[in-house]
N, C-alpha and C. Protein backbone atom coordinates (compact mmCIF):
# COMPACT_ATOMS: atom_id res chain seq x y z
N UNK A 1 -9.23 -38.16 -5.42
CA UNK A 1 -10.33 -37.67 -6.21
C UNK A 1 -9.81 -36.62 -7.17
N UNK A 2 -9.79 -36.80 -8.54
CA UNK A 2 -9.73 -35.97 -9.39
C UNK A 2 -10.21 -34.76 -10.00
N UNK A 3 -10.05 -33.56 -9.98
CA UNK A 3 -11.16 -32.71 -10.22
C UNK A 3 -10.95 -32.35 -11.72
N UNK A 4 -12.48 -32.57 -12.66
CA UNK A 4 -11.79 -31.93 -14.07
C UNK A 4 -11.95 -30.50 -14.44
N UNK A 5 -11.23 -30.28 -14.93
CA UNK A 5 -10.75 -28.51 -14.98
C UNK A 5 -11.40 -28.12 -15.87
N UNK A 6 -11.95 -28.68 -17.23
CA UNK A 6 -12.66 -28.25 -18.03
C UNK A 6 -14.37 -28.27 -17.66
N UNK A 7 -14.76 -27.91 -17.26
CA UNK A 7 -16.11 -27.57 -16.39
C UNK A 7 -16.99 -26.79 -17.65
N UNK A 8 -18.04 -27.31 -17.48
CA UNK A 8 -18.71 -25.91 -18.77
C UNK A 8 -19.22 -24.58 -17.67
N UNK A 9 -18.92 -24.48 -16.97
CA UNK A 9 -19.55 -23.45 -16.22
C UNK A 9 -18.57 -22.45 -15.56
N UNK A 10 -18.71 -21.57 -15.08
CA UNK A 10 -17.57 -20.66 -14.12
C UNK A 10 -18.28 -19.80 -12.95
N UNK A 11 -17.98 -20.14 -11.96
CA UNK A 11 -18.48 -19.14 -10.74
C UNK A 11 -18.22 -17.91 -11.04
N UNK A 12 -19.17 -16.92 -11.53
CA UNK A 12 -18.63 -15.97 -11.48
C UNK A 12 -19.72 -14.60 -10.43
N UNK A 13 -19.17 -14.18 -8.92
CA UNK A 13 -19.91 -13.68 -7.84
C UNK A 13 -19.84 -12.21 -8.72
N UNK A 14 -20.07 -11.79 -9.52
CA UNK A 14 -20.39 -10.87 -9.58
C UNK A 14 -21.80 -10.69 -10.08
N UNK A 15 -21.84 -11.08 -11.13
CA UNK A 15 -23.36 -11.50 -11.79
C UNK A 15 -24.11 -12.69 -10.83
N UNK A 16 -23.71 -13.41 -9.88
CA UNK A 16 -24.19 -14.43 -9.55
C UNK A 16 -25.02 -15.27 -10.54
N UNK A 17 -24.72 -15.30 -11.43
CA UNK A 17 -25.03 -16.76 -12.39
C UNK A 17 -24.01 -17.37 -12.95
N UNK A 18 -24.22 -18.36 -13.57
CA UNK A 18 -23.31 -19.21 -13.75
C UNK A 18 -23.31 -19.23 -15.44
N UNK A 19 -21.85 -19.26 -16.06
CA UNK A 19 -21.41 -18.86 -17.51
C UNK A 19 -20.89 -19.91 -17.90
N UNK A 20 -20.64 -19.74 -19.67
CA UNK A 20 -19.69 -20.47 -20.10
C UNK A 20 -18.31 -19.57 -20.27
N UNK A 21 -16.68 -20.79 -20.31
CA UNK A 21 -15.89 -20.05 -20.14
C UNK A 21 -15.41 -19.61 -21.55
N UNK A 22 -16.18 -20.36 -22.85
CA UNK A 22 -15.81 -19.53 -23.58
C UNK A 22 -16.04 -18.12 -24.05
N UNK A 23 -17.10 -17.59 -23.58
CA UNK A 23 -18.15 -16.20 -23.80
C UNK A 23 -17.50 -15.14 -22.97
N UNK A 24 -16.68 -16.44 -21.55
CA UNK A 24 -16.19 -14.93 -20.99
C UNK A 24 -15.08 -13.98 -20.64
N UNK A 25 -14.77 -12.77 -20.49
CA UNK A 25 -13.62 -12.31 -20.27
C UNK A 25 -13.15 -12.04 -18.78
N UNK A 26 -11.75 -12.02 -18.75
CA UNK A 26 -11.31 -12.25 -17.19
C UNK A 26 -11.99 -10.84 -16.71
N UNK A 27 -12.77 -10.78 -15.55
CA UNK A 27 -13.27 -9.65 -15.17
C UNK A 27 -12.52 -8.97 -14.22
N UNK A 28 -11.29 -9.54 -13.77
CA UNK A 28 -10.50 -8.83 -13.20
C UNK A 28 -9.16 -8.63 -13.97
N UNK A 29 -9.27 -6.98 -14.41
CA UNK A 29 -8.38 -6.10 -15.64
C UNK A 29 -8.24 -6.07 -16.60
N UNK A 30 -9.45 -6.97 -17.39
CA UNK A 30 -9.32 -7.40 -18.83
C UNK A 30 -10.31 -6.16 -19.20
N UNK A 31 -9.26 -5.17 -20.01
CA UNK A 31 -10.10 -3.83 -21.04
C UNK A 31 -11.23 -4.23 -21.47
N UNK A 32 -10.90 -5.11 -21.98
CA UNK A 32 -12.69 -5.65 -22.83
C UNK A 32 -13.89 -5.85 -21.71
N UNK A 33 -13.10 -5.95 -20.65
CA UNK A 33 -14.60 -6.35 -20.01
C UNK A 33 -15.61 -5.15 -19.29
N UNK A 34 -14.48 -3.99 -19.41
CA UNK A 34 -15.51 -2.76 -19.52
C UNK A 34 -16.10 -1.67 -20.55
N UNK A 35 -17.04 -0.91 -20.41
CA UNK A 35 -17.65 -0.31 -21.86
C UNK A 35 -16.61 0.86 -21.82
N UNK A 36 -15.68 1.98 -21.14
CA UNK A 36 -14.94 2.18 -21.82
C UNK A 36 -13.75 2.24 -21.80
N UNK A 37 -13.02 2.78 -22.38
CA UNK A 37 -11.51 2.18 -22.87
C UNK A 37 -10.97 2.80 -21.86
N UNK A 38 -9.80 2.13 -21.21
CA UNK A 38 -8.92 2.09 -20.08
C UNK A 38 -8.41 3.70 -20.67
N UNK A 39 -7.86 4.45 -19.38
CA UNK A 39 -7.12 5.17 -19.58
C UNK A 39 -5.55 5.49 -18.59
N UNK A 40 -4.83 6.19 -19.99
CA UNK A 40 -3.25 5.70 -19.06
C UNK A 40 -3.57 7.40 -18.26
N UNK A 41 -2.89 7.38 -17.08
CA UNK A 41 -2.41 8.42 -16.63
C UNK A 41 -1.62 8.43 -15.67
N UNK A 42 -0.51 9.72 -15.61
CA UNK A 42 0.56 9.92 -14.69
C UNK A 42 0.46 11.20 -14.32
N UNK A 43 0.93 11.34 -12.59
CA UNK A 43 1.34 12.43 -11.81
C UNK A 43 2.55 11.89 -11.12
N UNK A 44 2.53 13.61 -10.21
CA UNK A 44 3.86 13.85 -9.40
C UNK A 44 3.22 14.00 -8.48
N UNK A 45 3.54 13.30 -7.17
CA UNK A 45 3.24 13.68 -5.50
C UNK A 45 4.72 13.23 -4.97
N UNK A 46 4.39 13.50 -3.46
CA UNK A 46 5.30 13.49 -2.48
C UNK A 46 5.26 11.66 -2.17
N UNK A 47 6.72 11.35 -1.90
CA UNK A 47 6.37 10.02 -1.48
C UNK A 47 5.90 9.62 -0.88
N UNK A 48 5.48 10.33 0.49
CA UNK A 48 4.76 10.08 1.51
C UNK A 48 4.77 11.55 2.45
N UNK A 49 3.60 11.49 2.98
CA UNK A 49 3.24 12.52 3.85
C UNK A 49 4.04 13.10 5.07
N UNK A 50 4.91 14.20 4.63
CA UNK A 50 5.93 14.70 5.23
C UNK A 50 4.57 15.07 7.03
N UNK A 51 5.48 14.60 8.51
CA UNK A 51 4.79 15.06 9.79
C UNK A 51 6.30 15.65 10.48
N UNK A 52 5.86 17.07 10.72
CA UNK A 52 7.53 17.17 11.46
C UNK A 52 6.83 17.15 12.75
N UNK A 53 8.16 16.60 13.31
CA UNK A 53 8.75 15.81 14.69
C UNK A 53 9.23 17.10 15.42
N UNK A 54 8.39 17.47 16.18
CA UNK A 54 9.20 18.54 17.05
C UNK A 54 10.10 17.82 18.42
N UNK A 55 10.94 19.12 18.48
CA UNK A 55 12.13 18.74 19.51
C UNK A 55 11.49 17.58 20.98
N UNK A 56 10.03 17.89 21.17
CA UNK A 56 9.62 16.91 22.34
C UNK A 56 9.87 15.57 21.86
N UNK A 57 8.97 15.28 20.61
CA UNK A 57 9.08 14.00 20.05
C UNK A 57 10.45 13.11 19.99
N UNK A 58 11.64 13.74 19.38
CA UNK A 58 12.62 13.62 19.28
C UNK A 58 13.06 13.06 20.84
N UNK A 59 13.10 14.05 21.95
CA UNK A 59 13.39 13.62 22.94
C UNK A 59 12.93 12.66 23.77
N UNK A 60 10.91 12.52 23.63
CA UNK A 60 10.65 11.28 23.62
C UNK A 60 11.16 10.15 23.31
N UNK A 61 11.54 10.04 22.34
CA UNK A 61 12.31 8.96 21.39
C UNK A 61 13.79 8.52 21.95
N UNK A 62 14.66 9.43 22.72
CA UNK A 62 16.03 9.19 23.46
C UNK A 62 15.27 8.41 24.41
N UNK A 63 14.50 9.31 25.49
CA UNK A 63 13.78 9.04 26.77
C UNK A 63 13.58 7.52 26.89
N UNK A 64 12.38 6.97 25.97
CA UNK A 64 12.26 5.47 25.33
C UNK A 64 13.18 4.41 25.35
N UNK A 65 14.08 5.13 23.85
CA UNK A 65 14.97 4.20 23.73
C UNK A 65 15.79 3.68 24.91
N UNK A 66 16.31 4.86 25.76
CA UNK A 66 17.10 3.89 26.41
C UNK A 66 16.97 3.58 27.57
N UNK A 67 15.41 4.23 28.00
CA UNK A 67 14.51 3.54 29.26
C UNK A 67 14.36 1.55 28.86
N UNK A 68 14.09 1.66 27.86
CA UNK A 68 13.69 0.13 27.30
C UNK A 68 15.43 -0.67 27.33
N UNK A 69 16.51 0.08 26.71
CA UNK A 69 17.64 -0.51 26.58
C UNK A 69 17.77 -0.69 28.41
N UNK A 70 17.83 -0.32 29.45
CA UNK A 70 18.34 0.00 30.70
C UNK A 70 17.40 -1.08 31.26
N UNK A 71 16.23 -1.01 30.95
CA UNK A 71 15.39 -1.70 31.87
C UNK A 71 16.07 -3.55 31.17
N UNK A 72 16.13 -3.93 29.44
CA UNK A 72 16.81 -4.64 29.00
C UNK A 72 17.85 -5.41 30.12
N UNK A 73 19.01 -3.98 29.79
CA UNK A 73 20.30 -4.73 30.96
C UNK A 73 20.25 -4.79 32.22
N UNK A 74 19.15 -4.38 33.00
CA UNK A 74 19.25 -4.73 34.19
C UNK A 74 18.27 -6.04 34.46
N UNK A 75 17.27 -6.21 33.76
CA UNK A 75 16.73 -7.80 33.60
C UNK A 75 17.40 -9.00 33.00
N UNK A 76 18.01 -9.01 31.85
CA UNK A 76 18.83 -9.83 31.29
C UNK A 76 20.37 -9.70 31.03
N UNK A 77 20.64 -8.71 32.08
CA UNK A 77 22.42 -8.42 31.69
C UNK A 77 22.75 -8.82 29.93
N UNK A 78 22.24 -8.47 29.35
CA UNK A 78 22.90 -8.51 28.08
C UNK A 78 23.28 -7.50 27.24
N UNK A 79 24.47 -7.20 26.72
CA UNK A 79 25.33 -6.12 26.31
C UNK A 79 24.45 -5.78 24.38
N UNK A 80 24.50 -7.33 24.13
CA UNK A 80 24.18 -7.29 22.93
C UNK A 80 23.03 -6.61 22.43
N UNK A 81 21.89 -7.08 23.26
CA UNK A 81 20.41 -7.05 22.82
C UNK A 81 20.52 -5.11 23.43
N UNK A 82 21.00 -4.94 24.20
CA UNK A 82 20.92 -3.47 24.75
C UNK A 82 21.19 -2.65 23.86
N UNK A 83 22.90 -2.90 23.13
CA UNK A 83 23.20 -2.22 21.99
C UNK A 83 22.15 -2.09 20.68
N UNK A 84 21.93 -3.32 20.48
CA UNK A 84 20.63 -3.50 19.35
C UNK A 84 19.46 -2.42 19.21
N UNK A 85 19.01 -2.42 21.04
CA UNK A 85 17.98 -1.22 21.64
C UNK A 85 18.27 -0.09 20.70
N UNK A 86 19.43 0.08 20.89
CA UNK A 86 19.84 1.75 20.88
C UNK A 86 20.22 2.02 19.30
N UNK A 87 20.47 0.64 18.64
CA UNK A 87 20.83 0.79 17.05
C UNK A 87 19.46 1.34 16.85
N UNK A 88 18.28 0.48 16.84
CA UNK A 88 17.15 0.69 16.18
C UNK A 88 16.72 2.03 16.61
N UNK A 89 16.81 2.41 17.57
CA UNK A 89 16.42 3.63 18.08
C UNK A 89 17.09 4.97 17.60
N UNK A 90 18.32 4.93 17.14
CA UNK A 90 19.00 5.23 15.93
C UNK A 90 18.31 5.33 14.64
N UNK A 91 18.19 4.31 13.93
CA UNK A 91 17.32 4.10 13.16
C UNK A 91 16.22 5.18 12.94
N UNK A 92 15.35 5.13 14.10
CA UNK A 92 14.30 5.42 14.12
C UNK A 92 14.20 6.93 14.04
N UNK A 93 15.24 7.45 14.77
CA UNK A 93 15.57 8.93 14.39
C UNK A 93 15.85 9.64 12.97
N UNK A 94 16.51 8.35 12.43
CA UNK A 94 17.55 8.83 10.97
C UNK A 94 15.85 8.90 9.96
N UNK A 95 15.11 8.08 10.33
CA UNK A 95 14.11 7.97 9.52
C UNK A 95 12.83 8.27 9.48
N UNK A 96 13.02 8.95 10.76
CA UNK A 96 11.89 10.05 11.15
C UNK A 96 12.40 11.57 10.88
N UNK A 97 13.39 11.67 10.45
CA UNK A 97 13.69 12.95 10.19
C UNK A 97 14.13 12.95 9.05
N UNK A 98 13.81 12.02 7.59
CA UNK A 98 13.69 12.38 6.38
C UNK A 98 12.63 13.11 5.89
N UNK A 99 13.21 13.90 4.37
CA UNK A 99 11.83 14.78 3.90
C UNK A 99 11.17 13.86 2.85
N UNK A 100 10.42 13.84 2.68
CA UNK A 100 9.92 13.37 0.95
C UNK A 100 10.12 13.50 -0.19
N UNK A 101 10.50 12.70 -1.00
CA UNK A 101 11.02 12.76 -2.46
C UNK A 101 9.89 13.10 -3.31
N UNK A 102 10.09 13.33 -4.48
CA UNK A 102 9.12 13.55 -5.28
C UNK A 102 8.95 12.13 -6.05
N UNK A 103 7.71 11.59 -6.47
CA UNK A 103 7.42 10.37 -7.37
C UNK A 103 7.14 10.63 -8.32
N UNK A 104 6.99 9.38 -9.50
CA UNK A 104 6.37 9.74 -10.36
C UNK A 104 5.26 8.38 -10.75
N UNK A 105 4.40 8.74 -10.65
CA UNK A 105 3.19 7.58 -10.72
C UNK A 105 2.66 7.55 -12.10
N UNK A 106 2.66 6.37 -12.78
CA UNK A 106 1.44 6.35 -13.80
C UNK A 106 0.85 5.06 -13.66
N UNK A 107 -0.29 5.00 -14.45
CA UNK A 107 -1.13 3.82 -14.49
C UNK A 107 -1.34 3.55 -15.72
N UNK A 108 -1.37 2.67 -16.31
CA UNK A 108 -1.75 1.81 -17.73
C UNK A 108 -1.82 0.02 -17.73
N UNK A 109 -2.32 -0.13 -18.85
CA UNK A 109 -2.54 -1.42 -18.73
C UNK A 109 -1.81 -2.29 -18.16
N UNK A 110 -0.43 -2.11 -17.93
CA UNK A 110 0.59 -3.22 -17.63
C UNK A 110 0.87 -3.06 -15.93
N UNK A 111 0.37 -1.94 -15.51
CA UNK A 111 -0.07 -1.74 -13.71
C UNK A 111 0.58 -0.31 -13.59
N UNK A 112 0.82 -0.61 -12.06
CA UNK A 112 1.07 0.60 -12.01
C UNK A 112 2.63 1.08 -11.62
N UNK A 113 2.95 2.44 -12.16
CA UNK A 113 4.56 2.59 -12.13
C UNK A 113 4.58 3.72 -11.09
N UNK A 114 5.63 3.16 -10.20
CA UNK A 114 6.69 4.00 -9.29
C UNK A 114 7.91 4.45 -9.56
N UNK A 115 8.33 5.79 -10.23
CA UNK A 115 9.52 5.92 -10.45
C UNK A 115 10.17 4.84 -10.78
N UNK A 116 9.47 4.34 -12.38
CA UNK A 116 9.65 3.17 -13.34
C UNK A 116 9.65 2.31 -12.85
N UNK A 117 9.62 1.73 -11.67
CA UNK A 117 9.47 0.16 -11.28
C UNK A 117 7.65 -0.01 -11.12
N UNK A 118 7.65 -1.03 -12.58
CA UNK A 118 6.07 -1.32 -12.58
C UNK A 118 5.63 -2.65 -11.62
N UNK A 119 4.33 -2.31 -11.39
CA UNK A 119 3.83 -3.39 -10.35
C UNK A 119 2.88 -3.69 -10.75
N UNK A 120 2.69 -4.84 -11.30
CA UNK A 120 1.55 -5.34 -12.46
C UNK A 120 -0.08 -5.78 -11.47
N UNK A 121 -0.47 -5.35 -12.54
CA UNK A 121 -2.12 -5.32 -11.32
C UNK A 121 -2.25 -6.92 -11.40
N UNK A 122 -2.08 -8.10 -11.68
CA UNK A 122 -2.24 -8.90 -11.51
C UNK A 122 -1.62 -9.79 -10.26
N UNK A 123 -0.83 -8.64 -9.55
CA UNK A 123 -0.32 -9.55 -7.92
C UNK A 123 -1.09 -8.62 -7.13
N UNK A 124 -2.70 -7.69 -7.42
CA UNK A 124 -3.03 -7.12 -6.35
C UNK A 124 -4.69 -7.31 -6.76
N UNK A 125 -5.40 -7.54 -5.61
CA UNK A 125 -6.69 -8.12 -5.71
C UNK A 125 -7.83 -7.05 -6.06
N UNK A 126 -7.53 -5.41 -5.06
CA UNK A 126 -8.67 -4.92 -5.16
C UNK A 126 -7.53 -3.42 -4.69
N UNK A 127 -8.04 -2.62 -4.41
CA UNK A 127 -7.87 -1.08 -3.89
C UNK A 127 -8.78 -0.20 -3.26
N UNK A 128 -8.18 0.74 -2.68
CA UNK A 128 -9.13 1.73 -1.63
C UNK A 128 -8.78 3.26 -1.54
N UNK A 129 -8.98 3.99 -1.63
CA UNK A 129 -8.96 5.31 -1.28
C UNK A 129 -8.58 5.84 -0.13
N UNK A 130 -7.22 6.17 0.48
CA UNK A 130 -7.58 6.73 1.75
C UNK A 130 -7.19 8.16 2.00
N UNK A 131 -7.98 9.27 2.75
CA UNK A 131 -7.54 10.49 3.12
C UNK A 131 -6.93 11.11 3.87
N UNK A 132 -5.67 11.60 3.82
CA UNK A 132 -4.91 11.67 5.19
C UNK A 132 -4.22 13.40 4.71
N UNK A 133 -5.20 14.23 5.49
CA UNK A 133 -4.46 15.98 5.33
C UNK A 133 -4.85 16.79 4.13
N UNK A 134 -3.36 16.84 3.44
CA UNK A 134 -3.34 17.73 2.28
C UNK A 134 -2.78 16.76 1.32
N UNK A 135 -3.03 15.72 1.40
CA UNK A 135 -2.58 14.60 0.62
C UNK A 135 -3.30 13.27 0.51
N UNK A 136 -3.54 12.37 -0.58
CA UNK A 136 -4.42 11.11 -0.40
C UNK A 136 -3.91 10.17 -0.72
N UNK A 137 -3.73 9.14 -0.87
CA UNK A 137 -3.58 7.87 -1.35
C UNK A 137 -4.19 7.23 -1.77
N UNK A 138 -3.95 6.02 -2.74
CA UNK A 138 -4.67 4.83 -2.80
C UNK A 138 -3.77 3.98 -2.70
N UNK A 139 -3.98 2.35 -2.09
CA UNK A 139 -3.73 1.40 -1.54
C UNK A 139 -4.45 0.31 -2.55
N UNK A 140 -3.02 -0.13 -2.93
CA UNK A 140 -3.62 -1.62 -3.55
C UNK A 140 -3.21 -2.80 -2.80
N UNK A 141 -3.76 -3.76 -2.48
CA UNK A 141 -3.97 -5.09 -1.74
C UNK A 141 -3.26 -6.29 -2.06
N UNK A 142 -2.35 -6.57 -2.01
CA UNK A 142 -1.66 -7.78 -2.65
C UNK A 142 -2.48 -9.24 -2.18
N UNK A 143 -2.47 -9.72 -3.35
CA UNK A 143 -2.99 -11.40 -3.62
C UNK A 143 -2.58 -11.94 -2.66
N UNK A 144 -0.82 -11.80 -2.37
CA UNK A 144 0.06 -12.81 -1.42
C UNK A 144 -0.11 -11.82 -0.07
N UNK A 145 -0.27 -13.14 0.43
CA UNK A 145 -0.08 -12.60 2.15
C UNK A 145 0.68 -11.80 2.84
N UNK A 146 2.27 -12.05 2.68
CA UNK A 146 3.25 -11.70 3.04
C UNK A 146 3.44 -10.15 2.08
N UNK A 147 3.15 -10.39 0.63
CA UNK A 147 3.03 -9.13 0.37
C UNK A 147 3.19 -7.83 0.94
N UNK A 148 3.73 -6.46 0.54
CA UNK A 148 3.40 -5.43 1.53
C UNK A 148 2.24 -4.40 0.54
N UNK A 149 1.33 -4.00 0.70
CA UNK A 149 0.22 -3.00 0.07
C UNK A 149 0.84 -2.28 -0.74
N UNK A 150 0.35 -1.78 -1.69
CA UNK A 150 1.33 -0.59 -2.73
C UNK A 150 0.31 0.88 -2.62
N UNK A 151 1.25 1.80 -2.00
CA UNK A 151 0.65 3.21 -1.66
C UNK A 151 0.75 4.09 -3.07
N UNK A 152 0.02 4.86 -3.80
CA UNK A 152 0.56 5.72 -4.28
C UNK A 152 0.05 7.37 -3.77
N UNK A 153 0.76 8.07 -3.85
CA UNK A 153 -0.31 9.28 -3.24
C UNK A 153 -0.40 10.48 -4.15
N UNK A 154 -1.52 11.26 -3.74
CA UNK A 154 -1.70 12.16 -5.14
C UNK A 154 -2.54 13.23 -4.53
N UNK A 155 -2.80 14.60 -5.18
CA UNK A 155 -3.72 15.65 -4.76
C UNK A 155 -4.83 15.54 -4.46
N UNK A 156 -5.94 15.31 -3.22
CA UNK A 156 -7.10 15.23 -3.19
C UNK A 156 -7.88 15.51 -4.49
N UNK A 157 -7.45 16.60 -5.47
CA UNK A 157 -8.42 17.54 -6.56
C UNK A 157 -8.25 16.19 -7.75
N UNK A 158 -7.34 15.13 -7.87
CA UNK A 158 -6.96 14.33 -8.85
C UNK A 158 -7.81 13.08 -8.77
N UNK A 159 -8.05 12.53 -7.35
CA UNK A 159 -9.06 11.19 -7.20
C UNK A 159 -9.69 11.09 -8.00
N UNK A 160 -10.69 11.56 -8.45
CA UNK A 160 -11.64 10.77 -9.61
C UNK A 160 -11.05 10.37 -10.93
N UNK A 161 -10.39 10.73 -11.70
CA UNK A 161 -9.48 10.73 -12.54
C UNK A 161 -8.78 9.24 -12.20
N UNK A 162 -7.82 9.21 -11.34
CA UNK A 162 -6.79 7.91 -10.49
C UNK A 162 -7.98 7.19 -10.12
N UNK A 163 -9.06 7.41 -9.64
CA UNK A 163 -9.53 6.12 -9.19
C UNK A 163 -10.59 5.54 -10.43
N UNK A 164 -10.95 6.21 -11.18
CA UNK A 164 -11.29 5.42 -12.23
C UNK A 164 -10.11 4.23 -13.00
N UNK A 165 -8.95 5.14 -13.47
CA UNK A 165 -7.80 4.66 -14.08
C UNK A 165 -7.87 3.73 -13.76
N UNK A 166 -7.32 3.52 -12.44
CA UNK A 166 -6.65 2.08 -11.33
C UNK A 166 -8.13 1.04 -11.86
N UNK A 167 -9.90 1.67 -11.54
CA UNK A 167 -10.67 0.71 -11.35
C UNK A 167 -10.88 0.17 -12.47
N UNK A 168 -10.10 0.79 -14.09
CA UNK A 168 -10.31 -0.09 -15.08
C UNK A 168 -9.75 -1.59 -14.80
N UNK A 169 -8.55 -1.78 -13.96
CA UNK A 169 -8.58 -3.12 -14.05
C UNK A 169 -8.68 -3.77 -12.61
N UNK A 170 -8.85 -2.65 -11.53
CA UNK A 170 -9.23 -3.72 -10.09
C UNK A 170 -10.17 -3.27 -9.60
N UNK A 171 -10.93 -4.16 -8.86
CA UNK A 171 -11.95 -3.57 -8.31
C UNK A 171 -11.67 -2.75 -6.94
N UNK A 172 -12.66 -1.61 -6.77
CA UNK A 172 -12.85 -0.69 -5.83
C UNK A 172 -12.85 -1.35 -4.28
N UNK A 173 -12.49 -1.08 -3.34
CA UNK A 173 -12.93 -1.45 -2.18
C UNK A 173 -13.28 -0.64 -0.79
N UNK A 174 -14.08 -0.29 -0.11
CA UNK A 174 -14.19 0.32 0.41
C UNK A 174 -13.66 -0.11 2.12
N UNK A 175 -12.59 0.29 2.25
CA UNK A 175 -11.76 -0.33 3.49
C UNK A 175 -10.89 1.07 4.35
N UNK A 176 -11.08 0.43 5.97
CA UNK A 176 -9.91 1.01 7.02
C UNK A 176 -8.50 0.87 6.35
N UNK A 177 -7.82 1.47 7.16
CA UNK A 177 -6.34 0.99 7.09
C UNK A 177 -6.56 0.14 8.40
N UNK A 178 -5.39 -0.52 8.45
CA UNK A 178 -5.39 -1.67 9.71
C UNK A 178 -4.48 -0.83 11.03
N UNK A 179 -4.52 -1.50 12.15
CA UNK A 179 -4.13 -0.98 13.08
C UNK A 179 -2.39 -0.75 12.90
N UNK A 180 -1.94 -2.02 12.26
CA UNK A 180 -0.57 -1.68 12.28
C UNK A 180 -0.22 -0.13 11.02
N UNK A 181 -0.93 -0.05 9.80
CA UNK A 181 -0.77 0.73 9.44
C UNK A 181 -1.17 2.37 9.98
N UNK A 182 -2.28 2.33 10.59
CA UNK A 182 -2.50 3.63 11.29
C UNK A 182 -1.31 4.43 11.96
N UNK A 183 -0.95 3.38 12.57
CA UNK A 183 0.10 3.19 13.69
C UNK A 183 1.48 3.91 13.34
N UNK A 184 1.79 3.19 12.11
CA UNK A 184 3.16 3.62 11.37
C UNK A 184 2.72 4.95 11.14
N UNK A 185 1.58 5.08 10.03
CA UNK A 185 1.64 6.15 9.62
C UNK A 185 1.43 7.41 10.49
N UNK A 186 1.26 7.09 11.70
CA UNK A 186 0.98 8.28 12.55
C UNK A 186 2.53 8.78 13.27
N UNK A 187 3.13 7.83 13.20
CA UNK A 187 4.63 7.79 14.01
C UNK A 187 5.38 8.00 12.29
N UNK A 188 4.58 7.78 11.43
CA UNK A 188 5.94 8.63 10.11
C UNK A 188 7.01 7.72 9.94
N UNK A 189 7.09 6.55 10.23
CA UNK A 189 8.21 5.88 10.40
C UNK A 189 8.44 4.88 8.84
């Protein structure tokens, strides 16, 4: 069964009626399709929300690691997967005890920039606001599954400003973070 692509009509759920496609503009990030004109803007925040790890945590983290590596080699005698234990757990130290860099964020028509690597709003569906301390974020949503979310973070006093910017071309969403993200972000990892 063939479907023809030239349709005189277009679903479009926002208006819930039905259009022609010549009259209309893409309503997701097309300038024209709002009354006023996009605006560019850039700040400086922290890359992410510095949590220091006091000496318990830290030692938690030995305690763990190589309770899990031990319990490992004495169930599966394996040298390999044990060592592995203790790499990541490694890891996990080296990267729980970084500080935060400084960014540089802007937004304009072509998406949005991270310390010049732009990420075009057209691989992200929608965005959200989230509040975490003395610092906020917004979270944009990637189209693709596998995708990972794009954080940027900025001064609580700046949100209205950034979240207009961003909503000239995606729409707003009002969303949790998910369990796996809570998760990370509470462990800083």
């Amino acid at each position: 069964m063939q479907q023809n692509e030239s349709t005189p009509w277009q679903y479009k759920p926002d208006s819930g009626t039905a259009s022609s496609p010549q009259n209309d503009d893409d309503s997701r990030g097309s300038p024209s399709s709002h009354s006023r004109t996009p605006k560019n803007i850039s700040w400086e925040a922290a890359e992410f929300i510095e949590q220091d790890h006091g000496p318990s945590w830290y030692s938690a983290l030995v305690v763990a690691t190589l309770l899990l590596a031990a319990i490992v080699y004495l169930l599966a005698k394996d040298i390999f997967a044990t060592v592995i234990i203790v790499v990541v757990g490694a890891i996990v130290w080296v990267f729980a005890s970084q500080k935060p860099g400084v960014a540089k964020y802007e937004v304009s028509s072509s998406g949005i920039s991270v310390n010049g690597k732009l990420y075009g709003f057209g691989n992200y569906k929608s965005f959200t606001a989230v509040h975490e301390g003395d610092l906020s974020s917004v979270n944009l949503f990637p189209l693709k599954r596998l995708m990972p979310p794009l954080s940027a973070y900025f001064d609580p006093k700046d949100e209205q400003k950034i979240v207009e910017a961003i909503g000239d071309y995606l729409p707003y969403e009002n969303r949790q973070l998910d369990s796996i993200d809570r998760l990370t972000r509470r462990l800083r990892l």
